[in-house]
PDB file of N, CA and C in Angstrom:
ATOM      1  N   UNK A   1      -5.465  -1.576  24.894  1.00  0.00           N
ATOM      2  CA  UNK A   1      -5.556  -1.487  23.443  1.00  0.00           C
ATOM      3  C   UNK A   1      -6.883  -2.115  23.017  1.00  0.00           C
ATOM      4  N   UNK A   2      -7.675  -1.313  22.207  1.00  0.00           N
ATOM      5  CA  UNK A   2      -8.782  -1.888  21.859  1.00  0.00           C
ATOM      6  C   UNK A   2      -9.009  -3.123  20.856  1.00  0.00           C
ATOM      7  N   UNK A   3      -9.595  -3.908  20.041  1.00  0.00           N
ATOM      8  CA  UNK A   3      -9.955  -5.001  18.966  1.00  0.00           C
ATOM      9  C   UNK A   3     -10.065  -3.936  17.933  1.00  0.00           C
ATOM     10  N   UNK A   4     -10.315  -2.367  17.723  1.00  0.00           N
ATOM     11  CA  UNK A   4     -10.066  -1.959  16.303  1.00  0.00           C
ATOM     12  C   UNK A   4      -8.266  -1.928  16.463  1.00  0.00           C
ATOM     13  N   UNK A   5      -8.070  -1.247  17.636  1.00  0.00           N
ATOM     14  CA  UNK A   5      -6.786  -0.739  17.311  1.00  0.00           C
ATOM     15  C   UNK A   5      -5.453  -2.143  16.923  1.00  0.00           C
ATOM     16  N   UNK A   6      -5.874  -3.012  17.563  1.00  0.00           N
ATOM     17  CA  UNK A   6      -5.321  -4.674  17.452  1.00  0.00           C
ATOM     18  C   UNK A   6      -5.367  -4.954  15.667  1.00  0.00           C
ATOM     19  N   UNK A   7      -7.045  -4.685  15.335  1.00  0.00           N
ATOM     20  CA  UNK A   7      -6.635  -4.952  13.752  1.00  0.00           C
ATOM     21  C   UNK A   7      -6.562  -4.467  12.896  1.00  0.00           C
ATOM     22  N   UNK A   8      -6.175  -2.893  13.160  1.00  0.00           N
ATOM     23  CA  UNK A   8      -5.369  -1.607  12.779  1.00  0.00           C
ATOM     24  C   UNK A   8      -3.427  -2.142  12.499  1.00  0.00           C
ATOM     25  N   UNK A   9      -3.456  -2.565  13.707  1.00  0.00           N
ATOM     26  CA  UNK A   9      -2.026  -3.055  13.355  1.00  0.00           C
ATOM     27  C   UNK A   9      -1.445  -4.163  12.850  1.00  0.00           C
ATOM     28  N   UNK A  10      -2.439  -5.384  12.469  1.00  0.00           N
ATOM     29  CA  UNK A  10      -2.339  -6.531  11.949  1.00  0.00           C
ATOM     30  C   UNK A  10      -2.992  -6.439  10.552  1.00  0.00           C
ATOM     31  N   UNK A  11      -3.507  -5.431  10.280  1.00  0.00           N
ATOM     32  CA  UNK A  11      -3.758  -5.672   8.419  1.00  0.00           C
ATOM     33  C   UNK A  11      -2.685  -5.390   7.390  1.00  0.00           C
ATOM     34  N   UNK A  12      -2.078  -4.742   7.999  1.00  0.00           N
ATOM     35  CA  UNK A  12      -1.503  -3.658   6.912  1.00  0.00           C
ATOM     36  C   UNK A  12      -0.219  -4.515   7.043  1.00  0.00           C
ATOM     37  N   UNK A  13       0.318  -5.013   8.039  1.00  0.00           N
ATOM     38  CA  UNK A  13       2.029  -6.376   7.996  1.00  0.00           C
ATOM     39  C   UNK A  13       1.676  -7.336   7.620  1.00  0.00           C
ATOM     40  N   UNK A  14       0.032  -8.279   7.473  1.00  0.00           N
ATOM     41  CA  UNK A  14      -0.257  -9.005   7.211  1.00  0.00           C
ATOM     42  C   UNK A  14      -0.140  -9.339   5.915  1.00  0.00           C
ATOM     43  N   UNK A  15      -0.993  -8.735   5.457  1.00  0.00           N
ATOM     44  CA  UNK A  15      -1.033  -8.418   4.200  1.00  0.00           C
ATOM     45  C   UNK A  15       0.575  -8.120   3.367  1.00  0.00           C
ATOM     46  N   UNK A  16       1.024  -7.585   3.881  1.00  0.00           N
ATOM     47  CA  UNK A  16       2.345  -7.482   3.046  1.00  0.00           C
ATOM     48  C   UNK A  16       3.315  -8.712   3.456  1.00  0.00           C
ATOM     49  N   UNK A  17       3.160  -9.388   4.563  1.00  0.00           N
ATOM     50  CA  UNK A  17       3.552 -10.793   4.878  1.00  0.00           C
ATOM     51  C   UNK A  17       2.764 -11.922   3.636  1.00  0.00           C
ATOM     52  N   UNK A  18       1.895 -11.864   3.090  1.00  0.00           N
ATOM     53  CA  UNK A  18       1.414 -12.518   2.579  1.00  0.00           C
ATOM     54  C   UNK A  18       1.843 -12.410   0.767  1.00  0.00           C
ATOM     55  N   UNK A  19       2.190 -10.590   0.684  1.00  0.00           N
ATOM     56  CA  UNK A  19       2.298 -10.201  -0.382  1.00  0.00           C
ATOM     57  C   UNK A  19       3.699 -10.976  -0.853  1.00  0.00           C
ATOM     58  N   UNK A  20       5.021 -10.722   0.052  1.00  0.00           N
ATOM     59  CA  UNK A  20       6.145 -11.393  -0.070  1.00  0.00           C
ATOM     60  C   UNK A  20       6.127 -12.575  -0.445  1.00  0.00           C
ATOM     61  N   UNK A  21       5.530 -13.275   0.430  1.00  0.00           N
ATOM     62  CA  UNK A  21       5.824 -14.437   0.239  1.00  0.00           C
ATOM     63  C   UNK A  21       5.477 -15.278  -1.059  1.00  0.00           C
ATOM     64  N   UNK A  22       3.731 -14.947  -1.677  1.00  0.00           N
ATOM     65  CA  UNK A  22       3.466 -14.716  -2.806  1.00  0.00           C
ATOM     66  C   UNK A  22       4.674 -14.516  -4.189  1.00  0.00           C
ATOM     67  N   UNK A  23       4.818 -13.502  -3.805  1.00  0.00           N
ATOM     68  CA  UNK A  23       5.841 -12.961  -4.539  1.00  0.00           C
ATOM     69  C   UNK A  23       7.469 -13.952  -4.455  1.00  0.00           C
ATOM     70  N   UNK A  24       7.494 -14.277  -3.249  1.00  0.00           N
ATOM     71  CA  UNK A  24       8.887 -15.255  -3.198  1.00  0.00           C
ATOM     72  C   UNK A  24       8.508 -16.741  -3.972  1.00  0.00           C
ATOM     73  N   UNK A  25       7.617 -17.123  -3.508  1.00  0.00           N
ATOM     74  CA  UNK A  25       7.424 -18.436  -4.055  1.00  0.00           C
ATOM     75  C   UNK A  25       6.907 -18.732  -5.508  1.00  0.00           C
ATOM     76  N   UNK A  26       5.669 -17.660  -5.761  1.00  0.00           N
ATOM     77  CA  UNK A  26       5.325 -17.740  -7.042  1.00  0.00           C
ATOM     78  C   UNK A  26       5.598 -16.546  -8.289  1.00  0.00           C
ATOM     79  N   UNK A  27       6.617 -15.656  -7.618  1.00  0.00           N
ATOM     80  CA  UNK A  27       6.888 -14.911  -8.850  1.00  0.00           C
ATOM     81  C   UNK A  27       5.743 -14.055  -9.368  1.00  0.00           C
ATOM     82  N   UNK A  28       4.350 -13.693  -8.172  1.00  0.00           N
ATOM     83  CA  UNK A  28       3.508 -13.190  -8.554  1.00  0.00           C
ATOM     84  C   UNK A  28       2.862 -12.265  -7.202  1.00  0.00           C
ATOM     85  N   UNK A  29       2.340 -11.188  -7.484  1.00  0.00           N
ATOM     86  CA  UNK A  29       1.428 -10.539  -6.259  1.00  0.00           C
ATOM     87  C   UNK A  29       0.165 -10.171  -6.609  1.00  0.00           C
ATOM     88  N   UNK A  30      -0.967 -11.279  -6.287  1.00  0.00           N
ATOM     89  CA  UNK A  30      -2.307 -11.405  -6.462  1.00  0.00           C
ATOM     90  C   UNK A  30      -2.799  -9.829  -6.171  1.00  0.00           C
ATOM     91  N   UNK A  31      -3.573  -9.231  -7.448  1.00  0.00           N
ATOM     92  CA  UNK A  31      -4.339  -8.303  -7.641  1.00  0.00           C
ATOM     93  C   UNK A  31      -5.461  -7.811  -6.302  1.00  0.00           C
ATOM     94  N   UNK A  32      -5.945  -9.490  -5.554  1.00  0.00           N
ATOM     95  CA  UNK A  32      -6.594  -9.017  -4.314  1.00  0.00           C
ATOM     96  C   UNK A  32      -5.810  -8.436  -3.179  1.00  0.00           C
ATOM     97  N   UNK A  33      -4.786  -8.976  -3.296  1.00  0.00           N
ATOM     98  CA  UNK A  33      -3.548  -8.332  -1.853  1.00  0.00           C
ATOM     99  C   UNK A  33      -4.121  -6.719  -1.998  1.00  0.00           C
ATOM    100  N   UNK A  34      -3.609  -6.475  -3.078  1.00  0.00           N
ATOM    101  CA  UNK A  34      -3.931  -4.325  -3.470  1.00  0.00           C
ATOM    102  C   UNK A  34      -4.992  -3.770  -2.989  1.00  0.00           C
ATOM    103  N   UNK A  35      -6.091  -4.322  -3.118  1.00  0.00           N
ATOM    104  CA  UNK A  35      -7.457  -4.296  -3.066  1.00  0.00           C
ATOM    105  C   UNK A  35      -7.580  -4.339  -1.837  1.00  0.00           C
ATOM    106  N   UNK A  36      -7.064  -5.071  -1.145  1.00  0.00           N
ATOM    107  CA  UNK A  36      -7.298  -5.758   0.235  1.00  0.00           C
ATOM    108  C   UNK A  36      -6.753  -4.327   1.412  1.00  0.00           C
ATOM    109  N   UNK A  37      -5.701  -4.264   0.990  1.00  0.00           N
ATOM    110  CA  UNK A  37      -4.826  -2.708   1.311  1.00  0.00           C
ATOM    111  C   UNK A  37      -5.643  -1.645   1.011  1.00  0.00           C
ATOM    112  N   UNK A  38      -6.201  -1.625   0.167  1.00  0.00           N
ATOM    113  CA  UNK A  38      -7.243  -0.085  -0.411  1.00  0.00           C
ATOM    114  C   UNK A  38      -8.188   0.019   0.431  1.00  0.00           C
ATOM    115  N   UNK A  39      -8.618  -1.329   0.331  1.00  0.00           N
ATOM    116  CA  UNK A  39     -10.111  -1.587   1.379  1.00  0.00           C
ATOM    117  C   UNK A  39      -9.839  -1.234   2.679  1.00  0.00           C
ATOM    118  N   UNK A  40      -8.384  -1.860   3.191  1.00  0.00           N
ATOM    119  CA  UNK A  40      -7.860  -1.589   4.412  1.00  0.00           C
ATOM    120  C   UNK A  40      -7.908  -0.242   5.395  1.00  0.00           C
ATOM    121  N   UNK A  41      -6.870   0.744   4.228  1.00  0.00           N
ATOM    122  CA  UNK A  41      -6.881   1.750   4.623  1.00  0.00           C
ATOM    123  C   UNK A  41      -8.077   2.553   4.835  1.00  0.00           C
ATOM    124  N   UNK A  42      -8.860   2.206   3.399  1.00  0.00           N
ATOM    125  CA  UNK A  42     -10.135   3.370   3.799  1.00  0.00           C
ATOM    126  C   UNK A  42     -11.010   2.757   5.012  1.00  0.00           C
ATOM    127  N   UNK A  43     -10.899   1.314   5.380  1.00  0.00           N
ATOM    128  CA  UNK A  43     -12.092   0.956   6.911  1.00  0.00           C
ATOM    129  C   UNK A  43     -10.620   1.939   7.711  1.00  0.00           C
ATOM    130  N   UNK A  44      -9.823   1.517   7.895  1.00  0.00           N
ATOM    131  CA  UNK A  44      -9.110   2.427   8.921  1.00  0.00           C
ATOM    132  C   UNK A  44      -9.381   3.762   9.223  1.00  0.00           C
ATOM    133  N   UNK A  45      -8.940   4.548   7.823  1.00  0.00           N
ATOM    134  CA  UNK A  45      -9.508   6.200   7.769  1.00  0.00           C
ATOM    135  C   UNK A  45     -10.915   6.443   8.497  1.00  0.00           C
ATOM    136  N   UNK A  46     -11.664   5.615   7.539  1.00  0.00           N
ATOM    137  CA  UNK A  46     -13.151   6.334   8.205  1.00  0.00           C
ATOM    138  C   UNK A  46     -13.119   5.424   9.776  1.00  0.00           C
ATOM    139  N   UNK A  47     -13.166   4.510  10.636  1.00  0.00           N
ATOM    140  CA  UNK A  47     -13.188   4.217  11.452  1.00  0.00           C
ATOM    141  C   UNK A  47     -12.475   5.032  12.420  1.00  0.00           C
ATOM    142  N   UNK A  48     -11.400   5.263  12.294  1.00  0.00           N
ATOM    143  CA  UNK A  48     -10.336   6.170  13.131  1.00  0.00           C
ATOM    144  C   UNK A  48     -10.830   7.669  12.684  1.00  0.00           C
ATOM    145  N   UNK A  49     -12.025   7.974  12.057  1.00  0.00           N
ATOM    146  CA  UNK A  49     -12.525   9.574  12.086  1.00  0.00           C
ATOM    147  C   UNK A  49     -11.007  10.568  11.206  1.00  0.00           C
ATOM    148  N   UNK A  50     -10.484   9.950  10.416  1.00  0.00           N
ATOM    149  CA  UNK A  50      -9.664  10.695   9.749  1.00  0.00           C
ATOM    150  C   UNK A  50     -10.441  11.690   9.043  1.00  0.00           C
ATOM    151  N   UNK A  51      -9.747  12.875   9.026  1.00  0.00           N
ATOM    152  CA  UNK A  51     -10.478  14.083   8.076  1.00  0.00           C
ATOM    153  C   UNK A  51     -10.312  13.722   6.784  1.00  0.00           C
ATOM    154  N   UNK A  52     -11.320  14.190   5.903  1.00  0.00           N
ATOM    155  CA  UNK A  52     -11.471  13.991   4.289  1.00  0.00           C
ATOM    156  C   UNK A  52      -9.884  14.869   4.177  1.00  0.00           C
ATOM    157  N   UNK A  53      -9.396  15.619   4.637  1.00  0.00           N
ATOM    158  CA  UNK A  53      -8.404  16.510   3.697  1.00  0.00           C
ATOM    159  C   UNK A  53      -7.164  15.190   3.527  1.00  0.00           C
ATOM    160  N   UNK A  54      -6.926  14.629   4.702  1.00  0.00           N
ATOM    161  CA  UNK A  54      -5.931  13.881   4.633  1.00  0.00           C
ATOM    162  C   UNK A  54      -5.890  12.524   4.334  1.00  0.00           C
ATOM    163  N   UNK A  55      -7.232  12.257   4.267  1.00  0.00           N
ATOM    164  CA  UNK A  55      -7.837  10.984   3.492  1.00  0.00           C
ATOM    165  C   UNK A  55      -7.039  11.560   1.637  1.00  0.00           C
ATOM    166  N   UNK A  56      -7.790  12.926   1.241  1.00  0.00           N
ATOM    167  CA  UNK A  56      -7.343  12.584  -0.041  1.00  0.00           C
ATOM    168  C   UNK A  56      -5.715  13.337  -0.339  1.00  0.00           C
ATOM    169  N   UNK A  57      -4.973  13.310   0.547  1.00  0.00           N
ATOM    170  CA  UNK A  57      -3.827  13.048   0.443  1.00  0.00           C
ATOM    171  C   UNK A  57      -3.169  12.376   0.545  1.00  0.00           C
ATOM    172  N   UNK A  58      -3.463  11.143   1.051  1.00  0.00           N
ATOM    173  CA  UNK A  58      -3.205   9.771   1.070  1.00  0.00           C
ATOM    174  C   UNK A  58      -3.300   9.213   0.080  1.00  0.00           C
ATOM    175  N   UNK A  59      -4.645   9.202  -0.585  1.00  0.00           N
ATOM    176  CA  UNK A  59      -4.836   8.820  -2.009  1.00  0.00           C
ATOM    177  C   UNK A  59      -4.055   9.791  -3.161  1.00  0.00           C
ATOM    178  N   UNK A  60      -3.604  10.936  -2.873  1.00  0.00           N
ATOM    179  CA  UNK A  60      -2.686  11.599  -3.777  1.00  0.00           C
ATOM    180  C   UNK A  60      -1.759  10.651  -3.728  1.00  0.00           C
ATOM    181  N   UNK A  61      -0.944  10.345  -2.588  1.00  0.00           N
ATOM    182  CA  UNK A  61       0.379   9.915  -2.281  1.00  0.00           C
ATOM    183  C   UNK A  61       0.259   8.383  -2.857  1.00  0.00           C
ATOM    184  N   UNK A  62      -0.456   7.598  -2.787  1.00  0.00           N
ATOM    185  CA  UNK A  62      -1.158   6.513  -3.344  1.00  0.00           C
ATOM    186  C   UNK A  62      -0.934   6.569  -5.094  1.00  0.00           C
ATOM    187  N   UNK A  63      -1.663   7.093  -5.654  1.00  0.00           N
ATOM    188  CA  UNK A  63      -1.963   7.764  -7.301  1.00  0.00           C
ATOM    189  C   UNK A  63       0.195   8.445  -7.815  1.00  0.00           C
ATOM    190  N   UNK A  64       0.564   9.151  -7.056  1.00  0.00           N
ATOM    191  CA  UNK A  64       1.707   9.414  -7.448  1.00  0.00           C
ATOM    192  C   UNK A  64       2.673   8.303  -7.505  1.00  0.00           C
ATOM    193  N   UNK A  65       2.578   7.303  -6.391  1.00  0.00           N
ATOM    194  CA  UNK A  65       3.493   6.294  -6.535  1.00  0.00           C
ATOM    195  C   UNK A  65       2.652   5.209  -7.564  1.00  0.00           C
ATOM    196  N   UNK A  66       1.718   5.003  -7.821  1.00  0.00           N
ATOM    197  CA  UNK A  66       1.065   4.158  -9.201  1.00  0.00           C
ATOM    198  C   UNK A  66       1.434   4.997 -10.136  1.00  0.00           C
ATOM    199  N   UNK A  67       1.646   6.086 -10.640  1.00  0.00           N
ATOM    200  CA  UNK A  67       2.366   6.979 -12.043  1.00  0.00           C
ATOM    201  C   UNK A  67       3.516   6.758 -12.137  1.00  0.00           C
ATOM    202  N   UNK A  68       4.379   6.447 -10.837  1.00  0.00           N
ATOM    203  CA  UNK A  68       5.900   6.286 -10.936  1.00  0.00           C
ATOM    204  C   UNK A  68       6.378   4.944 -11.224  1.00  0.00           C
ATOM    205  N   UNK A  69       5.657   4.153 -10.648  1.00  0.00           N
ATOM    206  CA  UNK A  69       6.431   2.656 -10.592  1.00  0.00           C
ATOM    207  C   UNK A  69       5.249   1.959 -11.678  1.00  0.00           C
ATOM    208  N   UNK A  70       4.031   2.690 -12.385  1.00  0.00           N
ATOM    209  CA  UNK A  70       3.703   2.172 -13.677  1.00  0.00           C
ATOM    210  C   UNK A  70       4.993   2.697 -14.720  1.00  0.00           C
ATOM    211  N   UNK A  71       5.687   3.780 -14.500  1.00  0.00           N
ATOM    212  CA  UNK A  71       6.853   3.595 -15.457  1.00  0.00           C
ATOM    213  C   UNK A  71       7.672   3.147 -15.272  1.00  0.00           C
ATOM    214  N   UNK A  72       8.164   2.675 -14.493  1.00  0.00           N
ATOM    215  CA  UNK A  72       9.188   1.288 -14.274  1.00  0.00           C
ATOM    216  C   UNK A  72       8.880   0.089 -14.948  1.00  0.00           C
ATOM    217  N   UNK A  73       7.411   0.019 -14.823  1.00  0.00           N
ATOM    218  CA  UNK A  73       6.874  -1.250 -14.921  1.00  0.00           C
ATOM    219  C   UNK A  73       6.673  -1.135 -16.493  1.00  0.00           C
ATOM    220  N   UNK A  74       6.627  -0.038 -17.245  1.00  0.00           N
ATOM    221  CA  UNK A  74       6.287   0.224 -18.781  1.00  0.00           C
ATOM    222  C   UNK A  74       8.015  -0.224 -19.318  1.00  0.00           C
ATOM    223  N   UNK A  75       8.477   0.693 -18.261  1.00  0.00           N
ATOM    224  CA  UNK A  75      10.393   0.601 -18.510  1.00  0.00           C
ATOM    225  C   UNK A  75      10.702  -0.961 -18.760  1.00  0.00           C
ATOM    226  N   UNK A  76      10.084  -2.355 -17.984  1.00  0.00           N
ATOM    227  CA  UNK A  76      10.100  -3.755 -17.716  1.00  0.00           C
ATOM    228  C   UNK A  76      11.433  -3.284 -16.757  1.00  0.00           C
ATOM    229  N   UNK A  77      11.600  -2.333 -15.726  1.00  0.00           N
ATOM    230  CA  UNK A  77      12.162  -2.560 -14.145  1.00  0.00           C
ATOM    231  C   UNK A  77      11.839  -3.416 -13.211  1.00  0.00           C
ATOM    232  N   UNK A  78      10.133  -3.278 -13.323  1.00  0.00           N
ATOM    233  CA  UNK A  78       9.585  -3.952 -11.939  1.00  0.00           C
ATOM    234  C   UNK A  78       8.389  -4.697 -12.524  1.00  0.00           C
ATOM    235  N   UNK A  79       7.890  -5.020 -12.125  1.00  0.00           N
ATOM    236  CA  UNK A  79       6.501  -6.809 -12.007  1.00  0.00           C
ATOM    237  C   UNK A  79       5.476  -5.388 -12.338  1.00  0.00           C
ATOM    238  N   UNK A  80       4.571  -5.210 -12.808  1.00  0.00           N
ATOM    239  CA  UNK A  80       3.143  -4.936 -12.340  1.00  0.00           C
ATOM    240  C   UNK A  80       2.306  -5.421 -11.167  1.00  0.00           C
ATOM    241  N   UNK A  81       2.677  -6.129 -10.633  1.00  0.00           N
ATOM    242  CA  UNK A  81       1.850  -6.415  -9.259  1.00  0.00           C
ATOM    243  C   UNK A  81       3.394  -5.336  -8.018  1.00  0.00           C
ATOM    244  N   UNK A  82       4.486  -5.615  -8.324  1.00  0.00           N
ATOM    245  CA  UNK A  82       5.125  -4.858  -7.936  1.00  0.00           C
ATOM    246  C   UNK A  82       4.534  -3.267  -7.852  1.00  0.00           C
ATOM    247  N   UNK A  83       4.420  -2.999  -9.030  1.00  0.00           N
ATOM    248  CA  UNK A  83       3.682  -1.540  -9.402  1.00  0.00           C
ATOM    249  C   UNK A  83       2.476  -1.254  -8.378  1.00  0.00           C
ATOM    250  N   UNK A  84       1.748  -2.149  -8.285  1.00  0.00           N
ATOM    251  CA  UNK A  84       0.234  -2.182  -7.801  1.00  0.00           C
ATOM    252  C   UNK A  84       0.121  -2.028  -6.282  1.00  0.00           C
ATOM    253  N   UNK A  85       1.317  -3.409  -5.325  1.00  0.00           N
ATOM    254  CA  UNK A  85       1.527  -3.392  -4.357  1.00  0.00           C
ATOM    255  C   UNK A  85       2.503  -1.632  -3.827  1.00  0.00           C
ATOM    256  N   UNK A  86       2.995  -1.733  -4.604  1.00  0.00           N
ATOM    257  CA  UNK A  86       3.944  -0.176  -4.599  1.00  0.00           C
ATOM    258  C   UNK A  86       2.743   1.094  -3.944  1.00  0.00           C
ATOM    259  N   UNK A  87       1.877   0.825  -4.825  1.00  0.00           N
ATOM    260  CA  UNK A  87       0.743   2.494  -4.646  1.00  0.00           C
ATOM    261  C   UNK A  87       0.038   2.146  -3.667  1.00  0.00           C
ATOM    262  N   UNK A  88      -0.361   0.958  -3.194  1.00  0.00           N
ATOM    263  CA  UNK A  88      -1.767   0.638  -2.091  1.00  0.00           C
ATOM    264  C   UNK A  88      -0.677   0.973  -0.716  1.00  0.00           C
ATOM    265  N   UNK A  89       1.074   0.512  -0.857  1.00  0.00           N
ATOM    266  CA  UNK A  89       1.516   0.869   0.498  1.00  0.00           C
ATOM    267  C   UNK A  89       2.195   2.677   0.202  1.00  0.00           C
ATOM    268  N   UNK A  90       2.148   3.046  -0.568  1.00  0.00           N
ATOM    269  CA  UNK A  90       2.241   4.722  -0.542  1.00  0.00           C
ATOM    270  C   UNK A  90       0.538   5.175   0.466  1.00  0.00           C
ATOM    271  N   UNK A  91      -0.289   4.442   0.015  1.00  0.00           N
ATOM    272  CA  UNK A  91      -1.285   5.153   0.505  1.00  0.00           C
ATOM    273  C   UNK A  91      -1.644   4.749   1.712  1.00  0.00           C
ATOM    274  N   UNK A  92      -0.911   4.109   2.115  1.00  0.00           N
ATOM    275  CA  UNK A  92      -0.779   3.572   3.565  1.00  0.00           C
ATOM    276  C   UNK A  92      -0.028   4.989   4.425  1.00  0.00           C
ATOM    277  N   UNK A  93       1.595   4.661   3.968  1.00  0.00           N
ATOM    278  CA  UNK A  93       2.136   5.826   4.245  1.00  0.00           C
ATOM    279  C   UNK A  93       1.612   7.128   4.171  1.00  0.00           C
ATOM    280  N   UNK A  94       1.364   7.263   2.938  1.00  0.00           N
ATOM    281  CA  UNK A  94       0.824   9.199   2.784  1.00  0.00           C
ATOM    282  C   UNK A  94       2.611   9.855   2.632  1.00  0.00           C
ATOM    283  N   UNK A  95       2.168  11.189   2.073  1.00  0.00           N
ATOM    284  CA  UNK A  95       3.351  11.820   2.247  1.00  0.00           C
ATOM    285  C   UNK A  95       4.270  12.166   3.101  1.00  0.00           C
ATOM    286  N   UNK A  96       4.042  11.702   4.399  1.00  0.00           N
ATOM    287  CA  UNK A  96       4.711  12.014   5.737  1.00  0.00           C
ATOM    288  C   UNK A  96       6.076  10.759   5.700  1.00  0.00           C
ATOM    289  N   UNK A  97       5.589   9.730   5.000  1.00  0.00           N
ATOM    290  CA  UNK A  97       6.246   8.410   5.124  1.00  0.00           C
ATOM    291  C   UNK A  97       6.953   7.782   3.688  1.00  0.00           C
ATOM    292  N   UNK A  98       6.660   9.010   2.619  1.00  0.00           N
ATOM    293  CA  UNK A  98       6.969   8.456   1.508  1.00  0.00           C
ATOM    294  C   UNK A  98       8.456   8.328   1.160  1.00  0.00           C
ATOM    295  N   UNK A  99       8.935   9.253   1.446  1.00  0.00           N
ATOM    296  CA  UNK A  99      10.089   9.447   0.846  1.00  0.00           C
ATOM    297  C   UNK A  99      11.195   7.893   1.231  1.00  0.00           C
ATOM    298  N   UNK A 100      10.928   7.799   2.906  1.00  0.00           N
ATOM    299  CA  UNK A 100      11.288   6.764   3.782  1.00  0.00           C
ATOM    300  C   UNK A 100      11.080   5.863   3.114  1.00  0.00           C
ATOM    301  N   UNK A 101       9.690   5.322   2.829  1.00  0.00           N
ATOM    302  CA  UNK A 101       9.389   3.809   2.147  1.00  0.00           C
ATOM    303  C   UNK A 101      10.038   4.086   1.288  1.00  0.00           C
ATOM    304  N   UNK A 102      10.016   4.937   0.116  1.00  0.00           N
ATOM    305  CA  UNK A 102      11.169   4.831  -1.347  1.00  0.00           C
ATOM    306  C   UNK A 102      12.319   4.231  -0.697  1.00  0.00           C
ATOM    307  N   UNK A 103      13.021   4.887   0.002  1.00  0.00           N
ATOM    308  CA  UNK A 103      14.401   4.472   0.331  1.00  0.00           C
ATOM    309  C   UNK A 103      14.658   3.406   0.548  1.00  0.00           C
ATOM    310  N   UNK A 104      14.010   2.596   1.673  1.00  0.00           N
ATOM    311  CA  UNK A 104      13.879   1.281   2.003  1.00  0.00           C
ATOM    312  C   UNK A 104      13.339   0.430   1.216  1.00  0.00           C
ATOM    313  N   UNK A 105      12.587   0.645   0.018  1.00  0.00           N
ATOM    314  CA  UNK A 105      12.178  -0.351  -0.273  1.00  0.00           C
ATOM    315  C   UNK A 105      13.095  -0.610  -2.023  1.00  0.00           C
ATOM    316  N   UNK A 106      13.856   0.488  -2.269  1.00  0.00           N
ATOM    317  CA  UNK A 106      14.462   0.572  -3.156  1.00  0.00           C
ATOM    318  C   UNK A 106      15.739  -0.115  -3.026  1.00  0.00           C
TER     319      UNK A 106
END
């Protein structure tokens, strides 16, 4: 296993290890966690030679779950950092994985 592929698989649990806990202790999920995930995925994509088509279907899948869980979050269902963390891990997933994360994380 290579040092990309090592921190291919340690950003993306990390980060949401960090997001939780955040979230457990202070009732909040720092705006950089999201960012951090955005940034994530796209060094991943372009590093791992992902094609543009499925790069911007990722970011579709990304953008659809920020339209959905910003109305939750308009509804006062869920946190806005909830909302935020919600779309950066859709675009992790992509549509292959979405439906799954809904389920589980609902």
């Amino acid at each position: 296993m290579s040092t990309l592929d090592t921190l291919l698989l340690l950003v993306f649990p990390a980060l949401m290890a960090f997001a939780a806990m955040s979230d457990l202790l202070t009732m909040t999920i720092p705006n950089r966690v999201s960012l951090l995930l955005l940034a994530g995925f796209l060094a991943m994509a372009l590093l791992t030679g992902m094609e543009w088509s499925i790069i911007g279907m990722h970011l579709a899948a990304g953008m659809l779950v920020l339209v959905i869980t910003f109305g939750l979050f308009a509804a006062g269902w869920i946190g806005g950092g909830d909302a935020k963390l919600a779309a950066a891990t859709g675009l992790w997933c992509g549509f292959g994985m979405l439906l799954e994360y809904a389920l589980v994380a609902s």
